[in-house]
Protein backbone atom coordinates (compact mmCIF):
# COMPACT_ATOMS: atom_id res chain seq x y z
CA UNK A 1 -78.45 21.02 39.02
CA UNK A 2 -75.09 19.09 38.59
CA UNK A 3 -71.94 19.99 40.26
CA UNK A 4 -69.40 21.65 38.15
CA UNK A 5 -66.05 20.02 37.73
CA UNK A 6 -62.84 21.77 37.52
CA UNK A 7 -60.13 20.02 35.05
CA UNK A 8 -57.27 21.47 33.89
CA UNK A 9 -55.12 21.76 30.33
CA UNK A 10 -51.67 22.84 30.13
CA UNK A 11 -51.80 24.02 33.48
CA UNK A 12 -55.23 26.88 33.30
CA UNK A 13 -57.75 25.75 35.37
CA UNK A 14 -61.88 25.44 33.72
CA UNK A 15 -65.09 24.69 34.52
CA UNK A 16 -68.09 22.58 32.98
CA UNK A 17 -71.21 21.42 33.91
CA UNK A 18 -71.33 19.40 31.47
CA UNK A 19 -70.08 15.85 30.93
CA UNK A 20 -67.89 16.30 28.16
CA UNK A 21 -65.54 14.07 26.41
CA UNK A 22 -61.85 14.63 25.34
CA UNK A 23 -63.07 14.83 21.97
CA UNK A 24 -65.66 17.65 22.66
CA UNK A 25 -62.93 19.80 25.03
CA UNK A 26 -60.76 19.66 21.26
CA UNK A 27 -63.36 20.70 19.25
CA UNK A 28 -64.69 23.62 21.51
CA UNK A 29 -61.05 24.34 21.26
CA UNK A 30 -60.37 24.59 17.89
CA UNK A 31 -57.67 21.31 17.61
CA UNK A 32 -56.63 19.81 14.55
CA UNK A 33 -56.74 16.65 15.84
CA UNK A 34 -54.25 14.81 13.50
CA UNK A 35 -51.64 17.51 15.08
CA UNK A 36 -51.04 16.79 18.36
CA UNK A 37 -50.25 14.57 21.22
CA UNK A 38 -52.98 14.15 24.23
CA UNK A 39 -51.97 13.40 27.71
CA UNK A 40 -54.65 12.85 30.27
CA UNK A 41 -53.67 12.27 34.31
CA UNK A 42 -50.55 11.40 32.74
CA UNK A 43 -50.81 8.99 30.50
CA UNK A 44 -50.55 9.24 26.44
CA UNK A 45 -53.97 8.85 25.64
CA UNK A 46 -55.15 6.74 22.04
CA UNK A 47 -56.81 8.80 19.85
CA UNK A 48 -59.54 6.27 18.95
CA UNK A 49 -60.48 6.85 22.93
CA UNK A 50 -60.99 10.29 22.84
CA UNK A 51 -64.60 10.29 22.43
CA UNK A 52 -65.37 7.54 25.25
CA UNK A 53 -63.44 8.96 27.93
CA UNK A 54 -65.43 11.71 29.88
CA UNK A 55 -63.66 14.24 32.02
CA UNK A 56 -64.20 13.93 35.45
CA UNK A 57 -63.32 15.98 38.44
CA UNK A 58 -59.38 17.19 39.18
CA UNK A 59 -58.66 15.68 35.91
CA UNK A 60 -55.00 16.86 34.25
CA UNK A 61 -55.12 17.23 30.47
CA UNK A 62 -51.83 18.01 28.68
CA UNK A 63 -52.31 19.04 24.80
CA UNK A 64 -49.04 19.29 22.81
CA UNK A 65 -49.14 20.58 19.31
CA UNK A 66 -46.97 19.32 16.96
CA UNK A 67 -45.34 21.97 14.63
CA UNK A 68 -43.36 21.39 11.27
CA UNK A 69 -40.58 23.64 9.88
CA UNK A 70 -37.53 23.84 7.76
């Protein structure tokens, strides 16, 4: 049986023992991709990389939503 990893986003701390990809952790999530700004270990991270990069153990995800008004 695989070890679990523990990752965080926006500071709450989860589990998987799963390798998962940014992209998946979005959609289980509920994103709308096309709204928001990705940081992983601190660095911006391309959208077109999203679904190669798999996230490992200790990893620090930062998700900011980008929100329109008048």
């Amino acid at each position: 049986m695989p070890e679990a990893k523990t990752f965080f986003v926006n500071g709450q701390e989860y589990y998987t023992p799963n390798n998962i990809s940014l992209q998946d952790l979005l959609n289980y999530f509920d994103y709308n991709s096309s709204l928001l700004v990705l940081e992983y270990n601190n660095f911006i991270c391309n959208k077109k990389n999203w679904d190669k990069i798999l996230i490992l153990n200790c990893d620090k995800i930062e998700i900011v939503t980008i929100v329109g008004g008048g």
